[in-house]
Protein backbone atom coordinates (compact mmCIF):
# COMPACT_ATOMS: atom_id res chain seq x y z
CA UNK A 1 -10.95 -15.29 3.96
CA UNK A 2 -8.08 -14.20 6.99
CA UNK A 3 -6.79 -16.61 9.13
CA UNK A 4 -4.53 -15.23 11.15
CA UNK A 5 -1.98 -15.48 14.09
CA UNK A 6 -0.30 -12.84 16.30
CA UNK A 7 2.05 -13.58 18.78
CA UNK A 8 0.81 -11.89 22.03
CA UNK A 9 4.31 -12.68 23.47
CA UNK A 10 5.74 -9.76 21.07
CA UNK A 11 2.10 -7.94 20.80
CA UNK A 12 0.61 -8.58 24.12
CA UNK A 13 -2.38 -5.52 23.49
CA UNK A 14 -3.48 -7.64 20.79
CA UNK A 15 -4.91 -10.09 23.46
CA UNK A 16 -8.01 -7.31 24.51
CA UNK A 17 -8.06 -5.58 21.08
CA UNK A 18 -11.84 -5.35 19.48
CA UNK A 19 -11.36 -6.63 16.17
CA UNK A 20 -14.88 -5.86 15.52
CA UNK A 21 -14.57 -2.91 14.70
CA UNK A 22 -10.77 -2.90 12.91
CA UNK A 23 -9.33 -5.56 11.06
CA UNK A 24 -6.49 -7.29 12.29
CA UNK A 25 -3.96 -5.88 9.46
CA UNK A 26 -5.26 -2.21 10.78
CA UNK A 27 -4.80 -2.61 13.78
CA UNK A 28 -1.19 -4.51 13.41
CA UNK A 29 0.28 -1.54 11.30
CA UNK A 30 -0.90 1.33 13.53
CA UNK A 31 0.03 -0.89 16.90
CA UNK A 32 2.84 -3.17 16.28
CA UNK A 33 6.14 -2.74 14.99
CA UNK A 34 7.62 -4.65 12.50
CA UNK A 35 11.11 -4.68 10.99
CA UNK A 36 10.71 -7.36 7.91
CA UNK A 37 8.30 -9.46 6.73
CA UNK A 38 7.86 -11.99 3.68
CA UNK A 39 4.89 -12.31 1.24
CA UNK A 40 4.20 -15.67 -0.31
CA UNK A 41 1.20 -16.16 -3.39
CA UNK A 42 0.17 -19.32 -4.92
CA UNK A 43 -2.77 -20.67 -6.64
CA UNK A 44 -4.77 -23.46 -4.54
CA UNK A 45 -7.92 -25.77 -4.81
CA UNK A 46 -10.56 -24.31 -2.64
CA UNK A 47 -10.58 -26.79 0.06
CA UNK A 48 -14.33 -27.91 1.39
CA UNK A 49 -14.09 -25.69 4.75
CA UNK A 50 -12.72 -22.72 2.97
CA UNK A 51 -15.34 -23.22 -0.20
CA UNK A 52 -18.19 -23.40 2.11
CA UNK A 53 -16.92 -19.90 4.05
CA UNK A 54 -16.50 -18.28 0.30
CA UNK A 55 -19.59 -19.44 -1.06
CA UNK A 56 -17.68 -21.40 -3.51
CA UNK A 57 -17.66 -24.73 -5.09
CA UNK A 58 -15.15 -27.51 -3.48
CA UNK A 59 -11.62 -27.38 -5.39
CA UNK A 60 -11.94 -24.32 -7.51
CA UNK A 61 -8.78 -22.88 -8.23
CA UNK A 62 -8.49 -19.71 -5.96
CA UNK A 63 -5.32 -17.38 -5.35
CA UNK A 64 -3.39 -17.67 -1.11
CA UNK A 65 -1.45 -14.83 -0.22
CA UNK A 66 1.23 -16.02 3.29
CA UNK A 67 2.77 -13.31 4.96
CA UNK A 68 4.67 -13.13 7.53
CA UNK A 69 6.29 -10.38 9.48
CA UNK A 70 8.88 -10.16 12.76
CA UNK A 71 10.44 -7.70 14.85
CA UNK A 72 13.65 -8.22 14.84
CA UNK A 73 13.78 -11.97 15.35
CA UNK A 74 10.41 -12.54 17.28
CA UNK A 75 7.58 -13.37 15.15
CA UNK A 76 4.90 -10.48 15.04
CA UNK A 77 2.03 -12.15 12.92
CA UNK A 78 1.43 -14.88 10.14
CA UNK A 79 -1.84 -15.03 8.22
CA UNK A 80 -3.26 -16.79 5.04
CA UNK A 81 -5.34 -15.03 3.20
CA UNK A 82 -7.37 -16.62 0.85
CA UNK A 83 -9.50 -14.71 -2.05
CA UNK A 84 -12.66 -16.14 -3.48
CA UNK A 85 -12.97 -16.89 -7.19
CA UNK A 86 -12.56 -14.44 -10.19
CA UNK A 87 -11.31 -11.95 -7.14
CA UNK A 88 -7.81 -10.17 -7.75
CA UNK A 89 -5.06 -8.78 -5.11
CA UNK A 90 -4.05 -5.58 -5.42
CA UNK A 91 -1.83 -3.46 -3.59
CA UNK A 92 -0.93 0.11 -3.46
CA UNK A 93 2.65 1.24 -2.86
């Protein structure tokens, strides 16, 4: 589950961008520039909202990823991403 915000202020092609047919994350690395960013993980209760999105029971224990990257220092994008139960992040590098 993404929830996200971009700052059309510092990405202002974002605004018409179909993100139907790319994710947002795509579209942000191959469109936007970004000089630092911060990644935040903790482990949550599912709250109702999100639980009924996931298809998930009401305050399971599920794992939020936060990141947040600028350019310079104006914000670029922050977004919460929140992974279902018994689901794992993984990253390649």
């Amino acid at each position: 589950l993404e929830d996200r915000w971009i700052n059309l202020a510092t990405v202002p092609e974002a605004r018409t961008a179909d993100f139907t047919a790319q994710s947002g994350n795509e579209w942000l690395v191959r469109h936007a520039r970004f000089t630092r960013g911060e990644l935040g993980l903790a482990a949550t209760s599912l709250p109702a909202e999100d639980a009924a999105l996931l298809d998930a029971a009401t305050g399971e224990s599920v794992l939020r990823a936060v990141r947040m990257t600028w350019d310079g220092a104006a914000s670029v994008t922050h977004v919460t991403l929140t992974y279902a139960p018994g689901h794992m992040l993984t990253t390649a590098f």
